[in-house]
N, C-alpha and C. Protein backbone atom coordinates (compact mmCIF):
# COMPACT_ATOMS: atom_id res chain seq x y z
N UNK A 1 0.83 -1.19 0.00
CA UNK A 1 0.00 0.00 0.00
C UNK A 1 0.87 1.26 0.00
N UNK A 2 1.76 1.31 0.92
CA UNK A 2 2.85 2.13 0.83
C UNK A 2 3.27 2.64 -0.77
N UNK A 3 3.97 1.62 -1.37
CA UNK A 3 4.44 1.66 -2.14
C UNK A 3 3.50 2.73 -3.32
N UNK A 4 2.13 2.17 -3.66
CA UNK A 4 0.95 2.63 -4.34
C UNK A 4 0.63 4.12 -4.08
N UNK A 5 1.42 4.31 -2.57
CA UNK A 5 0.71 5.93 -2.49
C UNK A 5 1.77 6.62 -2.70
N UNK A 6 3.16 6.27 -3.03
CA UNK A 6 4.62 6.86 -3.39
C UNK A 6 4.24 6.99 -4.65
N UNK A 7 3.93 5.70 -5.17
CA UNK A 7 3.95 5.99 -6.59
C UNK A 7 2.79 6.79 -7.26
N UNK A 8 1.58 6.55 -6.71
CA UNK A 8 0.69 7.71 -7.21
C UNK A 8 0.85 8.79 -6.75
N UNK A 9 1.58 9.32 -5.66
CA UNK A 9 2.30 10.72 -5.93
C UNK A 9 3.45 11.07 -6.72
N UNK A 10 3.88 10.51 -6.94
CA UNK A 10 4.94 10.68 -7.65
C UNK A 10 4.79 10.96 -9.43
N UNK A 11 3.36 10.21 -9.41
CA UNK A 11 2.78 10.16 -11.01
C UNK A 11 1.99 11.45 -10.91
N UNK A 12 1.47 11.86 -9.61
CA UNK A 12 0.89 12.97 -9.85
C UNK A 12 1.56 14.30 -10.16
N UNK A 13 3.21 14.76 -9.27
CA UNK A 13 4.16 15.09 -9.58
C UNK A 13 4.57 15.35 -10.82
N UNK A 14 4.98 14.03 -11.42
CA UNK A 14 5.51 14.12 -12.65
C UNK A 14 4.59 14.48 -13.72
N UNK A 15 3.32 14.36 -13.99
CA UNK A 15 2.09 14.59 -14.66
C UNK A 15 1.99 16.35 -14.78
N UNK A 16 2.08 16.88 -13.70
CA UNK A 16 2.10 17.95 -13.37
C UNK A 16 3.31 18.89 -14.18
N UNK A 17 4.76 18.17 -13.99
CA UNK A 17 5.99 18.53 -14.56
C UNK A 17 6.06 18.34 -16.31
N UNK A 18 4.97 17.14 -16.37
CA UNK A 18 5.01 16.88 -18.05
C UNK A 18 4.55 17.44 -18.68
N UNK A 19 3.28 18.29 -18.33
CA UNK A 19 2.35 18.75 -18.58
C UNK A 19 2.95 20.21 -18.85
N UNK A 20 4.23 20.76 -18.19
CA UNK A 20 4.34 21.64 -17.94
C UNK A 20 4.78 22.48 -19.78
N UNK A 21 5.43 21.41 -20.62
CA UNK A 21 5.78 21.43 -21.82
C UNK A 21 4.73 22.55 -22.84
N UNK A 22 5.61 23.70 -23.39
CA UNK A 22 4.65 24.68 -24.11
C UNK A 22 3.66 23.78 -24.80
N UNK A 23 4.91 23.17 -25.35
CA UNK A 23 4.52 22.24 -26.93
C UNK A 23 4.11 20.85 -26.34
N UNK A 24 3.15 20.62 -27.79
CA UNK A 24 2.31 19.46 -27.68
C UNK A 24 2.80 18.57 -29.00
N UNK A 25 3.20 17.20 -28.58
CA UNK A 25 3.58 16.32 -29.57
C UNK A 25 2.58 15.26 -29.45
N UNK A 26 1.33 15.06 -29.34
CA UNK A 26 0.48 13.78 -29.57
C UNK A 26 1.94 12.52 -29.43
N UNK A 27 2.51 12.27 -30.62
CA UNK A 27 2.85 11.24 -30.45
C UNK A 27 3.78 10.56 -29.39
N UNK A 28 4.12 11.67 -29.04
CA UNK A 28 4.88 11.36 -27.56
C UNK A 28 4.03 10.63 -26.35
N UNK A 29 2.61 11.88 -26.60
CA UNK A 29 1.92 11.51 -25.55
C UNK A 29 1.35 9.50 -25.27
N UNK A 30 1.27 9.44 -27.01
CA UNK A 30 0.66 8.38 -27.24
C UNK A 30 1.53 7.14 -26.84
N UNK A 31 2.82 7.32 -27.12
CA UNK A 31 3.97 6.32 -26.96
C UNK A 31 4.11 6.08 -25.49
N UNK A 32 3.71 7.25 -24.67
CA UNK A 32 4.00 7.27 -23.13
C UNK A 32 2.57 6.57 -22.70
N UNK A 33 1.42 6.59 -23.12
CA UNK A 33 0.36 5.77 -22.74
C UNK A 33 0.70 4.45 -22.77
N UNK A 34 1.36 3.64 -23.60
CA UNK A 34 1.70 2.59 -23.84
C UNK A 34 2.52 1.95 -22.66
N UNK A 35 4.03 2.74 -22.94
CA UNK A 35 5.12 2.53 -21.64
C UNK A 35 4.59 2.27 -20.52
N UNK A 36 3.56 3.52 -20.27
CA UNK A 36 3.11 3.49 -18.72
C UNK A 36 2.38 2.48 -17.80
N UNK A 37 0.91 1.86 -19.40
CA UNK A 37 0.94 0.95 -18.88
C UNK A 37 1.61 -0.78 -19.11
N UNK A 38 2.56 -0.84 -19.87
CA UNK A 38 3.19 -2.07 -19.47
C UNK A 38 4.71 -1.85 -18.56
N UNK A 39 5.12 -0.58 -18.90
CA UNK A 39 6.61 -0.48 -18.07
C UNK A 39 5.92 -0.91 -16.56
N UNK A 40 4.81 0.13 -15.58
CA UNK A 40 4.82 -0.08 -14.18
C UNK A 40 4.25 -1.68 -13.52
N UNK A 41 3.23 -2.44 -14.55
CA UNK A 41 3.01 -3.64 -13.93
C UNK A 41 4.63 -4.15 -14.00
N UNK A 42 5.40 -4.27 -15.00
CA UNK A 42 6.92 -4.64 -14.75
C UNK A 42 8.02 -5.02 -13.70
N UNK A 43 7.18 -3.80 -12.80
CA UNK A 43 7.81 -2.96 -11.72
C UNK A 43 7.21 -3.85 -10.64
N UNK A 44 6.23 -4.62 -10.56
CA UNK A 44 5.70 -5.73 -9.77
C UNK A 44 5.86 -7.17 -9.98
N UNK A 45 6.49 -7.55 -11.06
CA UNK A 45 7.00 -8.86 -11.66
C UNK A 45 5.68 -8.99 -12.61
N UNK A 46 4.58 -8.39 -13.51
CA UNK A 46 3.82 -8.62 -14.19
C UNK A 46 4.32 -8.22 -15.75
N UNK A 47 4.95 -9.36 -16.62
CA UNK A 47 5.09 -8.88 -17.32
C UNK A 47 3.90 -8.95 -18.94
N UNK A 48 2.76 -9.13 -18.22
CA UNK A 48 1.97 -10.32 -19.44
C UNK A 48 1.06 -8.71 -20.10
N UNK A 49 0.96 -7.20 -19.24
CA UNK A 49 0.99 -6.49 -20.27
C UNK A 49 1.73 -6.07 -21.39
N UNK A 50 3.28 -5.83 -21.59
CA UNK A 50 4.38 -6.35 -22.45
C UNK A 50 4.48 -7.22 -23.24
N UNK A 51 4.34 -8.13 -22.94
CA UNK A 51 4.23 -9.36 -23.70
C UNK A 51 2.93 -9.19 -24.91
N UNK A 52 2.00 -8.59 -24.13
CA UNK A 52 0.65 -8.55 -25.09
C UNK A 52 0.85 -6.86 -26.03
N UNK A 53 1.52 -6.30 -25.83
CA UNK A 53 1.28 -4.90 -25.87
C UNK A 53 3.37 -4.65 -26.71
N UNK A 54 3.82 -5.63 -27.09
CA UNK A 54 5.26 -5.00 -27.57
C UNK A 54 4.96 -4.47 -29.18
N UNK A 55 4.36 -4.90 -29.52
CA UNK A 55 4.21 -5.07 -30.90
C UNK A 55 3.48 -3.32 -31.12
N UNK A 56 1.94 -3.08 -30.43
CA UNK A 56 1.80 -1.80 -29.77
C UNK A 56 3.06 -0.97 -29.39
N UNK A 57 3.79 -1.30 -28.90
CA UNK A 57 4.88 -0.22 -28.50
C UNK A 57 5.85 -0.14 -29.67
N UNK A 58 5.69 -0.91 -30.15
CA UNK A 58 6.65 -0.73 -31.77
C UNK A 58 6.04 0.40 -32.82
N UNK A 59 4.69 0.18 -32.72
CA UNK A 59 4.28 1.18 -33.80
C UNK A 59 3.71 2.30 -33.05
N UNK A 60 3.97 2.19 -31.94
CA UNK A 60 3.59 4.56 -31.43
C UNK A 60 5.31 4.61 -31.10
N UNK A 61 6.48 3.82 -31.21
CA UNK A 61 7.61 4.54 -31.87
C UNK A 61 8.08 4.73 -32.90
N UNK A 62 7.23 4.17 -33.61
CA UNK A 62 7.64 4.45 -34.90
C UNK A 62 7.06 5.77 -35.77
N UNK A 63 5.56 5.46 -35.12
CA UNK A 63 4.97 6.86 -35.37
C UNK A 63 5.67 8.02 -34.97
N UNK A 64 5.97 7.65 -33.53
CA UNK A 64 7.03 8.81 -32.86
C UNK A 64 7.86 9.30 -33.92
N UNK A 65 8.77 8.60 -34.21
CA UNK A 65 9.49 8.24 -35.04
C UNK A 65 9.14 9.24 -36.47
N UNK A 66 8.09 9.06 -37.01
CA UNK A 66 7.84 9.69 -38.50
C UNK A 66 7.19 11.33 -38.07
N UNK A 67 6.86 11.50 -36.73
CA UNK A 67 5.71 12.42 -36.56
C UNK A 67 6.95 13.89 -36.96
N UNK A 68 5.92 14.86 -36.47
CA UNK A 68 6.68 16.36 -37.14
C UNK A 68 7.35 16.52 -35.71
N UNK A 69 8.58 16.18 -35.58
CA UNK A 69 8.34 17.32 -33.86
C UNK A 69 8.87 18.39 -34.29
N UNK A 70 8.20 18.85 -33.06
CA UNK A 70 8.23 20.48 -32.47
C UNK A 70 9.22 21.19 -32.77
N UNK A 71 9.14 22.14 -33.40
CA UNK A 71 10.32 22.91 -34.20
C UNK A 71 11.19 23.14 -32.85
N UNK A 72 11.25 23.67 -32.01
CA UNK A 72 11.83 23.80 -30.38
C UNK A 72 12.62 22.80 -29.86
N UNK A 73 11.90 21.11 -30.40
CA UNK A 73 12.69 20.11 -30.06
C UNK A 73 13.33 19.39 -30.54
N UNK A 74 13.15 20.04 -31.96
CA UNK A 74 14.06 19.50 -33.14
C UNK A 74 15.40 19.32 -33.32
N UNK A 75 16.07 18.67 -33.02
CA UNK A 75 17.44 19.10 -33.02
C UNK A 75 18.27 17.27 -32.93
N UNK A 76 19.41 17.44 -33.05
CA UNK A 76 19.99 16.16 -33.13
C UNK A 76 19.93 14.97 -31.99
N UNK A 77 19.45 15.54 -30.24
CA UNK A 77 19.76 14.65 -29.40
C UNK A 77 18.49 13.83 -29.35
N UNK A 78 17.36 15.11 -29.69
CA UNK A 78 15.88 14.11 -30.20
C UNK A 78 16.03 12.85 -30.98
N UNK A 79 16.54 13.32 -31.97
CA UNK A 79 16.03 12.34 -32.94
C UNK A 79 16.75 11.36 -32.66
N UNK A 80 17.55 11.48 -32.05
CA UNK A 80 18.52 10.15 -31.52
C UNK A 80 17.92 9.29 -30.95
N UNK A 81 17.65 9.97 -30.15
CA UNK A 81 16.85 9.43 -28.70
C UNK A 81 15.69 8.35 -29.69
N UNK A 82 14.50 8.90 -30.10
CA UNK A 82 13.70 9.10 -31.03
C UNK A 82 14.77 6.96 -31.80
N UNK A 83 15.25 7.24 -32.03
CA UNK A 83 15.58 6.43 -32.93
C UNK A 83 16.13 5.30 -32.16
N UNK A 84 16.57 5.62 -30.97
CA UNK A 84 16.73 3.84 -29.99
C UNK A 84 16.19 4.04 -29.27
N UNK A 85 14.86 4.53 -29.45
CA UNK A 85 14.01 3.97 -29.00
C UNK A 85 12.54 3.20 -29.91
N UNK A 86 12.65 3.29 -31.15
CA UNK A 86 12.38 2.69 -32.03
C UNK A 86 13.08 1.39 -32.07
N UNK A 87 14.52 1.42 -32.37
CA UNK A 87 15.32 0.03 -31.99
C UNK A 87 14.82 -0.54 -30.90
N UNK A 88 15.05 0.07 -29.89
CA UNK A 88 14.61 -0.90 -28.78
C UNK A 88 13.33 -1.58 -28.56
N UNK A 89 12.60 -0.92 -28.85
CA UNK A 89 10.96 -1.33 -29.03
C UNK A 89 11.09 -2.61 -29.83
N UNK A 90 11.96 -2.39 -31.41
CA UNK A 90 11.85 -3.37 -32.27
C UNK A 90 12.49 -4.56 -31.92
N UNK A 91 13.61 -4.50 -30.94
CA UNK A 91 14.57 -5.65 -30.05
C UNK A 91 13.72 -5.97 -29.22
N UNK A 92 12.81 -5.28 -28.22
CA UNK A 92 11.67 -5.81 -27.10
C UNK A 92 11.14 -6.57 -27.82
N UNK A 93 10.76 -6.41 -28.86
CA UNK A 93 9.01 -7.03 -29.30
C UNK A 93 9.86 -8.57 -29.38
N UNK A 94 11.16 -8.53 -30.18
CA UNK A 94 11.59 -9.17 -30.46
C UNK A 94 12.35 -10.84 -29.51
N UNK A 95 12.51 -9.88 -28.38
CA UNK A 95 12.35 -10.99 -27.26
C UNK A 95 11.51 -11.75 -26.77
N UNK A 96 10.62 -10.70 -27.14
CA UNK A 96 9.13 -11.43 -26.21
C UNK A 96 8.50 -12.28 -27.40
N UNK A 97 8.69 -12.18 -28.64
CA UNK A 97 8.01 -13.30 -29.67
C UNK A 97 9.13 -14.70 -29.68
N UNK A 98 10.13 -14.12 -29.24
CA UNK A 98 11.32 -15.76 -28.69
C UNK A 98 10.76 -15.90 -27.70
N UNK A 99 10.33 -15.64 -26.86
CA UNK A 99 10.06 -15.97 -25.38
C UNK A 99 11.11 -16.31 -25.00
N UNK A 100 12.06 -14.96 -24.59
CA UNK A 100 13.42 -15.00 -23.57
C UNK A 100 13.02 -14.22 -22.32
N UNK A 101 13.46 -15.10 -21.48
CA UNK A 101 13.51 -14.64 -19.78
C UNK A 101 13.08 -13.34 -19.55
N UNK A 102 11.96 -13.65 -18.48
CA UNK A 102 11.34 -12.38 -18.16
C UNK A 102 12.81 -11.23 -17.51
N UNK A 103 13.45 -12.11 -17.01
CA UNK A 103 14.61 -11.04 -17.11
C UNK A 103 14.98 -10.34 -17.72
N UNK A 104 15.40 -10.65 -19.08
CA UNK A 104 16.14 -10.10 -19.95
C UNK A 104 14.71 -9.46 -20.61
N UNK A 105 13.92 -9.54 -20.54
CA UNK A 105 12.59 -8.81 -21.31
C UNK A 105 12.60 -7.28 -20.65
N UNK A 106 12.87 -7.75 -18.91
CA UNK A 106 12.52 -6.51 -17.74
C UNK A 106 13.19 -5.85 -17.96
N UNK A 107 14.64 -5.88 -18.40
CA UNK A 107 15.85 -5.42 -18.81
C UNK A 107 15.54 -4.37 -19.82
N UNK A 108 15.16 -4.71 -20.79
CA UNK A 108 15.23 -4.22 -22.08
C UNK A 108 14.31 -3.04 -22.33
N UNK A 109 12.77 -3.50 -21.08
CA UNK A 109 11.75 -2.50 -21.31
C UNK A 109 12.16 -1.49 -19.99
N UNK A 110 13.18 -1.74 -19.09
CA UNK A 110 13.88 -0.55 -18.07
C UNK A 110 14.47 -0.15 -18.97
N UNK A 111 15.32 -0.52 -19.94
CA UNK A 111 15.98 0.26 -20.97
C UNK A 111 15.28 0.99 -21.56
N UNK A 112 14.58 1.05 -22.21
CA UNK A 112 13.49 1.85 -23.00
C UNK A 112 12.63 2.62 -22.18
N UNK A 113 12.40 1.88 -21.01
CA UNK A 113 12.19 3.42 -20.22
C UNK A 113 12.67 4.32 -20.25
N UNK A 114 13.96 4.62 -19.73
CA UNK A 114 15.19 5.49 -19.73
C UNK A 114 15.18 6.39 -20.85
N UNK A 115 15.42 5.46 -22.06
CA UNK A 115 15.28 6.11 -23.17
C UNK A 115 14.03 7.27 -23.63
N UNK A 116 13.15 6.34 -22.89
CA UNK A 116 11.83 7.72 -23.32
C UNK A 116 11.88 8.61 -22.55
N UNK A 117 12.21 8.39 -21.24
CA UNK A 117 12.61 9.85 -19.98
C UNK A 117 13.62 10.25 -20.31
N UNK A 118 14.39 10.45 -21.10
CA UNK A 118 15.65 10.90 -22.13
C UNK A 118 15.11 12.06 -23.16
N UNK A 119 14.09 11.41 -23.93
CA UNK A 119 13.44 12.27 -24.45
C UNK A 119 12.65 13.13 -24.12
N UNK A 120 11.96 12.78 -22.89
CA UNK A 120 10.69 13.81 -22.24
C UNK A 120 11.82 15.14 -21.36
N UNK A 121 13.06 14.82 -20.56
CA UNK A 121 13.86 15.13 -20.40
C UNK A 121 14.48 16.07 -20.90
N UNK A 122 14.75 15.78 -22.77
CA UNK A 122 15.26 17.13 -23.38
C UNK A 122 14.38 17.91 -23.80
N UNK A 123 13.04 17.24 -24.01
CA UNK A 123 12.10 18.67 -24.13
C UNK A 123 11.95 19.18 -23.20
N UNK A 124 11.29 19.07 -21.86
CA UNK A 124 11.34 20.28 -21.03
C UNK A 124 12.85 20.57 -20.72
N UNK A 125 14.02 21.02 -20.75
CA UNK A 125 15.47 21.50 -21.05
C UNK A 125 14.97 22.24 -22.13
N UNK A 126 14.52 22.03 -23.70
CA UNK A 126 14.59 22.87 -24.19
C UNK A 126 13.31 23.52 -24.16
N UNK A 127 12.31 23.53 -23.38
CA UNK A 127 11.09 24.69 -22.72
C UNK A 127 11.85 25.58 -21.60
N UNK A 128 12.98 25.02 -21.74
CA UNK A 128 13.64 26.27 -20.44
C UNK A 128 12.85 25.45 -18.83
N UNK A 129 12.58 24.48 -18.91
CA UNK A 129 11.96 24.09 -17.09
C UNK A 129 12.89 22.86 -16.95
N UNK A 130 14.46 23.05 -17.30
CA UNK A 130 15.43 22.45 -15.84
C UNK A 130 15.25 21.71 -15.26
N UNK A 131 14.95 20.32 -15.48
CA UNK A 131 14.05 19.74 -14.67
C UNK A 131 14.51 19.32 -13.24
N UNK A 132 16.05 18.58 -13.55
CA UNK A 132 16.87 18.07 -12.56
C UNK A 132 17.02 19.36 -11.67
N UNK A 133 17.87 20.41 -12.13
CA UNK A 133 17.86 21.55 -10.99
C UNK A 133 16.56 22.25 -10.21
N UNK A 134 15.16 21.69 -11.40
CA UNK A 134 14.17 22.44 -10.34
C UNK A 134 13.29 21.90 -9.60
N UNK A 135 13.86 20.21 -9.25
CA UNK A 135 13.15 19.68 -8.90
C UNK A 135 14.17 18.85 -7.51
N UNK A 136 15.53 18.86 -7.90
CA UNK A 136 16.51 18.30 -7.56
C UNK A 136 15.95 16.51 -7.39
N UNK A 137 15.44 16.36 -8.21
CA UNK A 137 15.66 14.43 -8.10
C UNK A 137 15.90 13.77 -9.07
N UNK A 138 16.04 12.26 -9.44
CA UNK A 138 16.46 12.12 -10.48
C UNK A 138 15.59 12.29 -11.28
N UNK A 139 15.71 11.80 -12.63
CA UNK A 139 15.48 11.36 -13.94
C UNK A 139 13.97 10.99 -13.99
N UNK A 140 13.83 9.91 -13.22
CA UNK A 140 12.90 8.72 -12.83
C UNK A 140 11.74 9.44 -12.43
N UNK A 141 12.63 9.95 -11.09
CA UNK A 141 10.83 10.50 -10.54
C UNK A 141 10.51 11.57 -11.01
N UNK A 142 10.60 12.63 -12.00
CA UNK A 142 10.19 13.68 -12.84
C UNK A 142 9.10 13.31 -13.68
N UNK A 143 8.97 12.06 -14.00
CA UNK A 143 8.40 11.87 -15.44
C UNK A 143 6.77 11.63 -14.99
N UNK A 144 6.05 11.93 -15.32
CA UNK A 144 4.55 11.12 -15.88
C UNK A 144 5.00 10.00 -16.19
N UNK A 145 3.85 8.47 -15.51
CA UNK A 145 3.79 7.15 -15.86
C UNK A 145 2.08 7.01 -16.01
């Protein structure tokens, strides 16, 4: 129970901080609906939203991927980002249709977490809202899940 009321503050927090973004990219938003809900059952040893849902997470990065972004966030570390995380999606899906160890599955979709709080990350940096200095915590707990 503990745990549930950390983390729904913490989502409320970060929701708040995500939100904070001038600019609106739909497809971001859409790719983060996905993550959110198979990355946090993850986070409890459930990985059977993932499993059902990789193939889904392949194509809102890819969309990601093709969409216009935001003239503001345009720039080279995006599209990077933007682009392994397309890979990775396409390596996730790819584990989970081998059916390799929920380990190495948990692995891969903490990886791609990262990667998308990488990206949510340099857009608010380039909205000017600092996130790490104005919040002082990490990475992790800034984000909307």
């Amino acid at each position: 129970m503990k745990k549930l009321i950390i983390l729904s503050f913490l989502m409320l927090t970060a929701s708040l901080t995500f939100s904070q973004s001038k600019t609106e990219w739909p497809e971001l938003k859409s790719f983060h609906s996905v993550m959110a809900q198979t990355y946090h059952p993850s986070e409890e040893g459930n990985l059977k939203p993932i499993k059902e849902r990789a193939g889904e997470l392949v194509e809102k990065a890819e969309a990601l991927q093709k969409s216009k972004i935001p003239a503001e966030h345009n720039n080279d570390k995006i599209k990077s980002a933007v682009d392994r995380l397309v890979t990775g999606s396409k390596e996730l899906k790819t584990m989970v249709d081998k059916k390799e160890s929920d380990e190495a599955i948990t692995k891969n979709l903490s990886a791609l977490h990262d990667t998308f709080h990488e990206i949510v990350g340099l857009c608010q940096k380039d909205d000017g809202h600092g996130h790490e200095e104005e919040h002082g915590h990490d990475s992790h707990e800034n984000h909307q899940h």
